[in-house]
C-alpha atoms as a PDB file:
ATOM      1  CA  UNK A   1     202.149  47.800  52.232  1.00  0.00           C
ATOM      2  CA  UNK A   2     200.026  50.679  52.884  1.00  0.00           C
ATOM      3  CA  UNK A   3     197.470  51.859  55.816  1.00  0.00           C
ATOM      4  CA  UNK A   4     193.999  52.795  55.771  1.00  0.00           C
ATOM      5  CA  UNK A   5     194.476  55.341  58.237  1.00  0.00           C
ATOM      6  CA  UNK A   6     197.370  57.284  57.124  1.00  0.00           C
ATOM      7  CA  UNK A   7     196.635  60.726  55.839  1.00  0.00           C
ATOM      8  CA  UNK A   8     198.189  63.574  54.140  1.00  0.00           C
ATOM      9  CA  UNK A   9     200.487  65.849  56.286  1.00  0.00           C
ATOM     10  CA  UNK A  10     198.248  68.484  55.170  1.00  0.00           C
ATOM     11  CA  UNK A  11     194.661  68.992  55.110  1.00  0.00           C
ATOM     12  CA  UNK A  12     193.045  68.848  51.853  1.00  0.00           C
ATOM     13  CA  UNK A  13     191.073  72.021  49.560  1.00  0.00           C
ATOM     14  CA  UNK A  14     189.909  69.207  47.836  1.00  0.00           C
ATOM     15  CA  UNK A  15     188.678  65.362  48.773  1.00  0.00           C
ATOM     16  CA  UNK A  16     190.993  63.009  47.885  1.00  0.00           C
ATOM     17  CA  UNK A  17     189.535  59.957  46.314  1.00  0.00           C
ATOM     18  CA  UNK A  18     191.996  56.915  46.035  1.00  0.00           C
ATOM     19  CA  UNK A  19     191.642  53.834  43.663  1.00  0.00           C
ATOM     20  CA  UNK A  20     192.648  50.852  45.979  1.00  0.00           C
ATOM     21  CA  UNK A  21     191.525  47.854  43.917  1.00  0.00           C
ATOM     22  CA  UNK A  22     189.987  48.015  40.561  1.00  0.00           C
ATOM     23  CA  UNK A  23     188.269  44.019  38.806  1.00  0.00           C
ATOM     24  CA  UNK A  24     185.987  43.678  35.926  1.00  0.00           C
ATOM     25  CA  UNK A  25     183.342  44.922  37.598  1.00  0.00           C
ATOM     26  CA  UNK A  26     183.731  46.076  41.024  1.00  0.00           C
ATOM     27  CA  UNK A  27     186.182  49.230  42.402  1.00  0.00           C
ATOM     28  CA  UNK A  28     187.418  49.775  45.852  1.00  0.00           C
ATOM     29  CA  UNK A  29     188.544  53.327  46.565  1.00  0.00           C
ATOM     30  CA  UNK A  30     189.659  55.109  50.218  1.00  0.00           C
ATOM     31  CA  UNK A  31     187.854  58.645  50.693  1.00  0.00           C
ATOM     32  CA  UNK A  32     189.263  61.154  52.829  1.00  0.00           C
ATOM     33  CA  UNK A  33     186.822  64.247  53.731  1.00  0.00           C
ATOM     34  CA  UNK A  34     187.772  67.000  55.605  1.00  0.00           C
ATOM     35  CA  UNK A  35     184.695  69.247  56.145  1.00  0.00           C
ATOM     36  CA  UNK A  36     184.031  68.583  52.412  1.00  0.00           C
ATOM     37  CA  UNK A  37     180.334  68.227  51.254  1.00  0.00           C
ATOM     38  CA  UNK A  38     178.655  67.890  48.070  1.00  0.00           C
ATOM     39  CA  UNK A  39     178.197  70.898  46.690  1.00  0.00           C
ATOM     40  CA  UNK A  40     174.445  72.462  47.471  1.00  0.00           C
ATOM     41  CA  UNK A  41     171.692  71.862  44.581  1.00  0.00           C
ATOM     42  CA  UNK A  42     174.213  68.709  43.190  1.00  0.00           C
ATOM     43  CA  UNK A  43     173.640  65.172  43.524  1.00  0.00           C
ATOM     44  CA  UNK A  44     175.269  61.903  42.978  1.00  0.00           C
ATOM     45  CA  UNK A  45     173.450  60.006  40.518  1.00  0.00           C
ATOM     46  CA  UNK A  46     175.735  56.683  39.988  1.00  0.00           C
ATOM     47  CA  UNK A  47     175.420  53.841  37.144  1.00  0.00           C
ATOM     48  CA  UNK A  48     176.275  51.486  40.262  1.00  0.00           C
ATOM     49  CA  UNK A  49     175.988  50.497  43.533  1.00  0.00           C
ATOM     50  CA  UNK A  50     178.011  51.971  45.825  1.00  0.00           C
ATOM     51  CA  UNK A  51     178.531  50.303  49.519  1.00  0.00           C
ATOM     52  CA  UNK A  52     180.356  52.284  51.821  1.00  0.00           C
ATOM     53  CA  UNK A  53     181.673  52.306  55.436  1.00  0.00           C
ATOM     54  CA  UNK A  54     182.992  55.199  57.536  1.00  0.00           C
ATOM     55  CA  UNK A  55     185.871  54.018  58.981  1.00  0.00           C
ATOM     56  CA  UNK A  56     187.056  57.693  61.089  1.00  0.00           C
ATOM     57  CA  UNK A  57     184.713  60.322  61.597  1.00  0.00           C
ATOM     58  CA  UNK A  58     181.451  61.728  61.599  1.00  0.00           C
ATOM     59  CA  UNK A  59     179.437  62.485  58.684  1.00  0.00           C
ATOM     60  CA  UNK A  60     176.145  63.044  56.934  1.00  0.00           C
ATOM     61  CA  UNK A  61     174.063  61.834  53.944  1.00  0.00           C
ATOM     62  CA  UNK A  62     171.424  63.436  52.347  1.00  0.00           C
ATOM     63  CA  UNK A  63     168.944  61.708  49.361  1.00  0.00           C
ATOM     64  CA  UNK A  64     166.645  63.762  47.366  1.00  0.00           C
ATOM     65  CA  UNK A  65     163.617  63.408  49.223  1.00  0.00           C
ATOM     66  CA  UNK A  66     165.422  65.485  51.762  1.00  0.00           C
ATOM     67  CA  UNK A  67     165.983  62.202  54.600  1.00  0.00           C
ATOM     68  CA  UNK A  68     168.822  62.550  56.353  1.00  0.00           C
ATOM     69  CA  UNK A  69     171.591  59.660  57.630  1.00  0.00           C
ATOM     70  CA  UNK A  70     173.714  60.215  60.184  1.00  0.00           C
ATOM     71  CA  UNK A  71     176.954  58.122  60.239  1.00  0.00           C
ATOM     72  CA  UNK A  72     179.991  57.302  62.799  1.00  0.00           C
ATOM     73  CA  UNK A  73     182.872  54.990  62.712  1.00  0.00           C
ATOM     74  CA  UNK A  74     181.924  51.723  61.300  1.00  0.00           C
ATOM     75  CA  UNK A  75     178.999  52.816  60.157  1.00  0.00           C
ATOM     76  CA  UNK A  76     178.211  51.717  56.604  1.00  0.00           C
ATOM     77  CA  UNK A  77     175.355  51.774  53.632  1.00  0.00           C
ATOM     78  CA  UNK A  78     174.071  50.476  50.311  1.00  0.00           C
ATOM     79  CA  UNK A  79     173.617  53.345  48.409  1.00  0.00           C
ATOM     80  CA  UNK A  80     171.881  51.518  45.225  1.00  0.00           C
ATOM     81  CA  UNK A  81     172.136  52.769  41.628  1.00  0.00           C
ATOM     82  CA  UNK A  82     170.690  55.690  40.495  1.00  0.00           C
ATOM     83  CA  UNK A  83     169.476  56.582  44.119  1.00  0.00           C
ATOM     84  CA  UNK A  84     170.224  60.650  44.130  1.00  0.00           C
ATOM     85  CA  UNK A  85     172.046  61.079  47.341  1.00  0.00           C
ATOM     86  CA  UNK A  86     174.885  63.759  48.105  1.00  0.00           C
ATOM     87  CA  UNK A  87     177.042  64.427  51.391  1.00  0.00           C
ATOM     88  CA  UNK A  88     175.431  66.938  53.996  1.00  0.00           C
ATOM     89  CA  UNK A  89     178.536  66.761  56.294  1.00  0.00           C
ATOM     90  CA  UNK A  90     181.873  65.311  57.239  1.00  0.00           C
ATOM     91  CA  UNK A  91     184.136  65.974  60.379  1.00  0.00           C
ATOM     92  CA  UNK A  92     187.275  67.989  59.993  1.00  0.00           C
ATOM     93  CA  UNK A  93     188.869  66.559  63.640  1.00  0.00           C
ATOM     94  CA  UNK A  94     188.983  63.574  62.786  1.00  0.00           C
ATOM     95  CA  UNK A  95     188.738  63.828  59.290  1.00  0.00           C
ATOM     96  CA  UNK A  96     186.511  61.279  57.410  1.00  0.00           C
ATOM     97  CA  UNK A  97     187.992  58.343  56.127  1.00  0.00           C
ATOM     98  CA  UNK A  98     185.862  56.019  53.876  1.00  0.00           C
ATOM     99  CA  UNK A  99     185.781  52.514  52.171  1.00  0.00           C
ATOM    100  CA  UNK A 100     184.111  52.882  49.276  1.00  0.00           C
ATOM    101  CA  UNK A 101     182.882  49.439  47.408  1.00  0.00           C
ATOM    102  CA  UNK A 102     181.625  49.818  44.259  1.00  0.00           C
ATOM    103  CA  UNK A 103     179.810  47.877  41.656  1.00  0.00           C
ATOM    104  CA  UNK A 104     176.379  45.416  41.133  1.00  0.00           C
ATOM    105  CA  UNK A 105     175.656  44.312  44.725  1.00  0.00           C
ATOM    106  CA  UNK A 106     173.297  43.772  47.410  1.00  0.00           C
ATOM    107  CA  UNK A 107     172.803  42.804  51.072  1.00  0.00           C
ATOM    108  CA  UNK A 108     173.754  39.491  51.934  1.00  0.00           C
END
């Protein structure tokens, strides 16, 4: 058995992206940011849909047109495919913790 909210005993250089549950078509991951942001000028650009949840922290997405979301714990999103998005911020204390679902969905 494992936890959502355990972390590292060390901070991260780098985000740690973890594969939780993979099917035929969709894969759930766990995303731990801590102060990590998308590099400036680079974008996400996913075959997929992504849904995602912040499950610890504070943090900050960005799309192309330059609109801002700000999210907090249990905060979540549909980012749909293709939609050019990156991350502006995430917290360092506490450090972001994500559930990332991804695959073809939509909003029930």
């Amino acid at each position: 058995m494992n936890n959502l909210f355990d972390l590292p005993a060390q901070g991260s250089a780098t985000e740690i992206v973890e594969s939780l549950v993979k099917g035929n078509h969709v894969l759930v991951e766990r995303i731990i940011s801590i102060g990590h942001t998308t590099p400036a000028g680079e974008w996400y650009d996913q075959p997929h849909d992504e849904w995602v949840v912040l499950l610890q922290g504070e943090a900050q997405l960005e799309d192309e047109t330059g609109k801002a979301i700000a999210l907090y714990a249990g905060d979540y999103c549909l980012i749909l495919a293709h939609q050019k998005h990156r991350v502006a911020y995430t917290s360092t204390e506490p450090p972001c913790i994500w559930l990332a679902i991804h695959g073809a969905l939509s909003i029930a």
